[in-house]
N, C-alpha and C. Protein backbone atom coordinates (compact mmCIF):
# COMPACT_ATOMS: atom_id res chain seq x y z
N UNK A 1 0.82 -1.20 0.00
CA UNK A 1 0.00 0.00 0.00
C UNK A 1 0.87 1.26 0.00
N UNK A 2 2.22 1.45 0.53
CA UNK A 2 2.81 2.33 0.60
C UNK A 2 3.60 3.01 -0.28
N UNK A 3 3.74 1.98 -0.70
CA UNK A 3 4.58 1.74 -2.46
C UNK A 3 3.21 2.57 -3.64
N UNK A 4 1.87 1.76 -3.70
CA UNK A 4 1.14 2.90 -4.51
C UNK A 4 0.92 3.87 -3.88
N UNK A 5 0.84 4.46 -2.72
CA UNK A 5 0.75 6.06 -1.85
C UNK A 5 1.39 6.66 -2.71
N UNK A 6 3.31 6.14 -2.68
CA UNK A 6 4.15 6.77 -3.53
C UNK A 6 4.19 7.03 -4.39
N UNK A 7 3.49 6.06 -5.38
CA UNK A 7 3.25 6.21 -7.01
C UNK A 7 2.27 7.50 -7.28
N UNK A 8 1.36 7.68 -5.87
CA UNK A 8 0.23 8.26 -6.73
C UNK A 8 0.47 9.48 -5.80
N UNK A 9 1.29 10.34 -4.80
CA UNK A 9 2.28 11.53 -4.87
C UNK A 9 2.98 12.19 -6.05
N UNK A 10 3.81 10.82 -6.34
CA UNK A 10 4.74 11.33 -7.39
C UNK A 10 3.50 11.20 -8.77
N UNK A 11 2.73 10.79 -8.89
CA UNK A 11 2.17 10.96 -10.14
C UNK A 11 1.56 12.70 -9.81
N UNK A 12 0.71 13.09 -8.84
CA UNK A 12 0.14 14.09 -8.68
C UNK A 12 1.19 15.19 -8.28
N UNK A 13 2.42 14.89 -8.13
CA UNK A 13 3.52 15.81 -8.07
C UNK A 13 3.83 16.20 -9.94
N UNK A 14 4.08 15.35 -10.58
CA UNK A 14 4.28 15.30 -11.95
C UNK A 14 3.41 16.15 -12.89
N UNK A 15 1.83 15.77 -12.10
CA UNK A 15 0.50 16.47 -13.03
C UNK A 15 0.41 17.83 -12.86
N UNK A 16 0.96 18.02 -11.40
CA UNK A 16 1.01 19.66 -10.87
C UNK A 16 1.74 20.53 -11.84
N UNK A 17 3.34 20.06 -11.79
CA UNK A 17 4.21 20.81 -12.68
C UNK A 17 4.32 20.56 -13.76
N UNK A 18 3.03 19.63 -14.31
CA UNK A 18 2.83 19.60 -15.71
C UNK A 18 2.23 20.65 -16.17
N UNK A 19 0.98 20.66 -15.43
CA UNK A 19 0.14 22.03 -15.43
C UNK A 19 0.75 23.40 -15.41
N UNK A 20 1.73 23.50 -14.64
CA UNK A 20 2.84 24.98 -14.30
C UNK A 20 3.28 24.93 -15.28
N UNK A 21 3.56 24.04 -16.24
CA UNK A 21 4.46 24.42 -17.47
C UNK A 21 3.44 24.33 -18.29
N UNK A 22 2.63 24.87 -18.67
CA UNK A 22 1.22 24.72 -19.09
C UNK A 22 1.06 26.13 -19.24
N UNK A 23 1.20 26.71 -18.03
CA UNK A 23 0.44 27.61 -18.07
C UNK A 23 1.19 28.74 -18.31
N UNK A 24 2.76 28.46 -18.15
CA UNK A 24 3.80 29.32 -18.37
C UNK A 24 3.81 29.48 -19.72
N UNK A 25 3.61 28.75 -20.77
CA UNK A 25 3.76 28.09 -22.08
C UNK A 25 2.90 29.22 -22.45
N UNK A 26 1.49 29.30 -21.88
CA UNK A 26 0.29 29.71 -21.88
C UNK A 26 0.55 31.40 -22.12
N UNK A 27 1.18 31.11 -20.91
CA UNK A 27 1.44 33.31 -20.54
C UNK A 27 2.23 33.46 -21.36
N UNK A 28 3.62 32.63 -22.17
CA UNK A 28 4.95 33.14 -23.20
C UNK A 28 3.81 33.27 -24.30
N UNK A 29 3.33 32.35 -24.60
CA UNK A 29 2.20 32.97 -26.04
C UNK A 29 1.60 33.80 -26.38
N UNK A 30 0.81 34.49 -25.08
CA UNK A 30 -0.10 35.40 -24.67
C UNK A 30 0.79 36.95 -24.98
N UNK A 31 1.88 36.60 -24.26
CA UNK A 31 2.52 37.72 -24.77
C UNK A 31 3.03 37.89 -25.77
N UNK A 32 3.25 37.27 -26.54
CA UNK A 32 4.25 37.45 -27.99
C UNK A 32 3.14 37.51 -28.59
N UNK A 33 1.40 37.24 -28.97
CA UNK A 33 0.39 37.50 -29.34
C UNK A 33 -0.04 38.91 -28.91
N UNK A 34 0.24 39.30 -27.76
CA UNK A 34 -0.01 40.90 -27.33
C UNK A 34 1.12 42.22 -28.06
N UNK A 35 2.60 40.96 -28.40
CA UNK A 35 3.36 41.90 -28.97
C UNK A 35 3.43 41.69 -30.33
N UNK A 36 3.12 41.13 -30.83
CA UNK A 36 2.40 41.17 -32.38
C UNK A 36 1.34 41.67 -32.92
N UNK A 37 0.38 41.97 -31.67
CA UNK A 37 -0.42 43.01 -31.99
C UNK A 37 -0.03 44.66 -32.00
N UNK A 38 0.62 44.92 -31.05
CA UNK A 38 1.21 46.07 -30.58
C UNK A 38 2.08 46.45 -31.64
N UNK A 39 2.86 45.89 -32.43
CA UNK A 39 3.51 45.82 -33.34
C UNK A 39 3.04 46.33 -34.44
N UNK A 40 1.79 44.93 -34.66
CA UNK A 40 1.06 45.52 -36.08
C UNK A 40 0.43 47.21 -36.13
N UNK A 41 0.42 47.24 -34.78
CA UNK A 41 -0.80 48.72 -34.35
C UNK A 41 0.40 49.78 -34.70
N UNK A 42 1.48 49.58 -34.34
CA UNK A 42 2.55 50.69 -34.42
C UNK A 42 2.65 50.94 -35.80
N UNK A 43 2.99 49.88 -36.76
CA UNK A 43 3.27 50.14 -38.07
C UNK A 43 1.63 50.38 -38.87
N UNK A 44 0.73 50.56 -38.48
CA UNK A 44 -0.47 51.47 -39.02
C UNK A 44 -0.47 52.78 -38.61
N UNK A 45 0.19 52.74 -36.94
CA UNK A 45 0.00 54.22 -36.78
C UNK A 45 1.19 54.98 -37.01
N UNK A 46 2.20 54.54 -37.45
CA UNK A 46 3.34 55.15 -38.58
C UNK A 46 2.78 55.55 -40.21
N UNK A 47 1.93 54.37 -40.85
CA UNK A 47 1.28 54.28 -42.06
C UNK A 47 0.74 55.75 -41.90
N UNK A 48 -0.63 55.74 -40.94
CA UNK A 48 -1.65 56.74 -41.16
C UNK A 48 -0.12 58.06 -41.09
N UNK A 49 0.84 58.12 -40.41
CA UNK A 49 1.22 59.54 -39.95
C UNK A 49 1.67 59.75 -41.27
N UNK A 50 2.42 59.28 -41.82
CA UNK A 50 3.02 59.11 -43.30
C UNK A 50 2.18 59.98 -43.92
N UNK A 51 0.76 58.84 -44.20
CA UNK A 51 -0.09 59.48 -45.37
C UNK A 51 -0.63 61.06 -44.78
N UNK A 52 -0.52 61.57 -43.15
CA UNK A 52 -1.01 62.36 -43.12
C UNK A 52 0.10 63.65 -43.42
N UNK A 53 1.24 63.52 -42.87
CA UNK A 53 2.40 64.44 -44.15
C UNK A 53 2.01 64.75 -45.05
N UNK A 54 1.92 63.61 -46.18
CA UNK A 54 1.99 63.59 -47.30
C UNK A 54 1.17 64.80 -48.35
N UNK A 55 0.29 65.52 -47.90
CA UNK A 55 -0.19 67.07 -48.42
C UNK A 55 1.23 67.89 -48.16
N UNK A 56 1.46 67.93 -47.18
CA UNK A 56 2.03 68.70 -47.04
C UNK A 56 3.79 68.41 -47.54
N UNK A 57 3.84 67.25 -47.62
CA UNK A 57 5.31 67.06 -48.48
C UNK A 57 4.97 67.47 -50.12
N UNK A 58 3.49 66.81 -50.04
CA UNK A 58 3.22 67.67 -51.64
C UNK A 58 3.78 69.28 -52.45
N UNK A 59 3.14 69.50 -51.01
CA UNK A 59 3.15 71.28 -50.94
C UNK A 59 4.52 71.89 -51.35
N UNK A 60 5.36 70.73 -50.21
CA UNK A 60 7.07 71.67 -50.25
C UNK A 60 7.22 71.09 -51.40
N UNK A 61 6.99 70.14 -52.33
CA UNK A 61 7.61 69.42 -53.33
C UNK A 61 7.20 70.45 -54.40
N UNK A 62 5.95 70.85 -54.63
CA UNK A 62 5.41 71.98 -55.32
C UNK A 62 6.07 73.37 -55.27
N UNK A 63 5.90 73.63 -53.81
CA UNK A 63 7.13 75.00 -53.85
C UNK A 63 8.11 75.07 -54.45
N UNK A 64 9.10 73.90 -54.19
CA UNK A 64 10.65 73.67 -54.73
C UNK A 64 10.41 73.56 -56.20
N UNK A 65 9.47 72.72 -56.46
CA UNK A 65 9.43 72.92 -57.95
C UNK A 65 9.27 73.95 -58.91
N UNK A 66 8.07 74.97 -58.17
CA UNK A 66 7.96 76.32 -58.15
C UNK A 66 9.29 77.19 -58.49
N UNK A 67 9.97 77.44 -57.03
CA UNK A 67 11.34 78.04 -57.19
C UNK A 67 12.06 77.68 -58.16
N UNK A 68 12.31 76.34 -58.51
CA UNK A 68 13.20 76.14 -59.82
C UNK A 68 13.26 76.73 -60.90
N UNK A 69 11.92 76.54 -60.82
CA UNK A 69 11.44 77.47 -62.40
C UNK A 69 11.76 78.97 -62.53
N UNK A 70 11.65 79.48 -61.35
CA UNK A 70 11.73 81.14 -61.61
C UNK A 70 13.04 81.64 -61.55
């Protein structure tokens, strides 16, 4: 009887820190999914700033072109 006691400790010792690495596994994913989002969000909100310049790089590009001419 003492002998399966032991077996079934060490089995429920095993299932425990099976689970802990489970859940660690769990949280490393979670975050590299939070930083792949964060990521994607940065390079849209670079995109939008870009396109929102972009009148106004028009503008100086127009000026300069302007000046050349005269």
């Amino acid at each position: 009887m003492n002998a399966d006691d032991d077996d079934l400790r060490g089995q429920a010792k095993r299932n425990r820190e099976a689970e802990e690495h489970r859940a660690a596994l769990d949280a490393i994913q979670k975050r590299r999914e939070e930083a792949a989002e964060t990521e994607a969000l940065r390079g849209e909100m670079e995109f939008a700033r870009c396109l929102s310049a972009a009148p106004s790089l028009v503008a100086a590009f127009e000026k300069l072109k302007g000046a050349g001419r005269g």
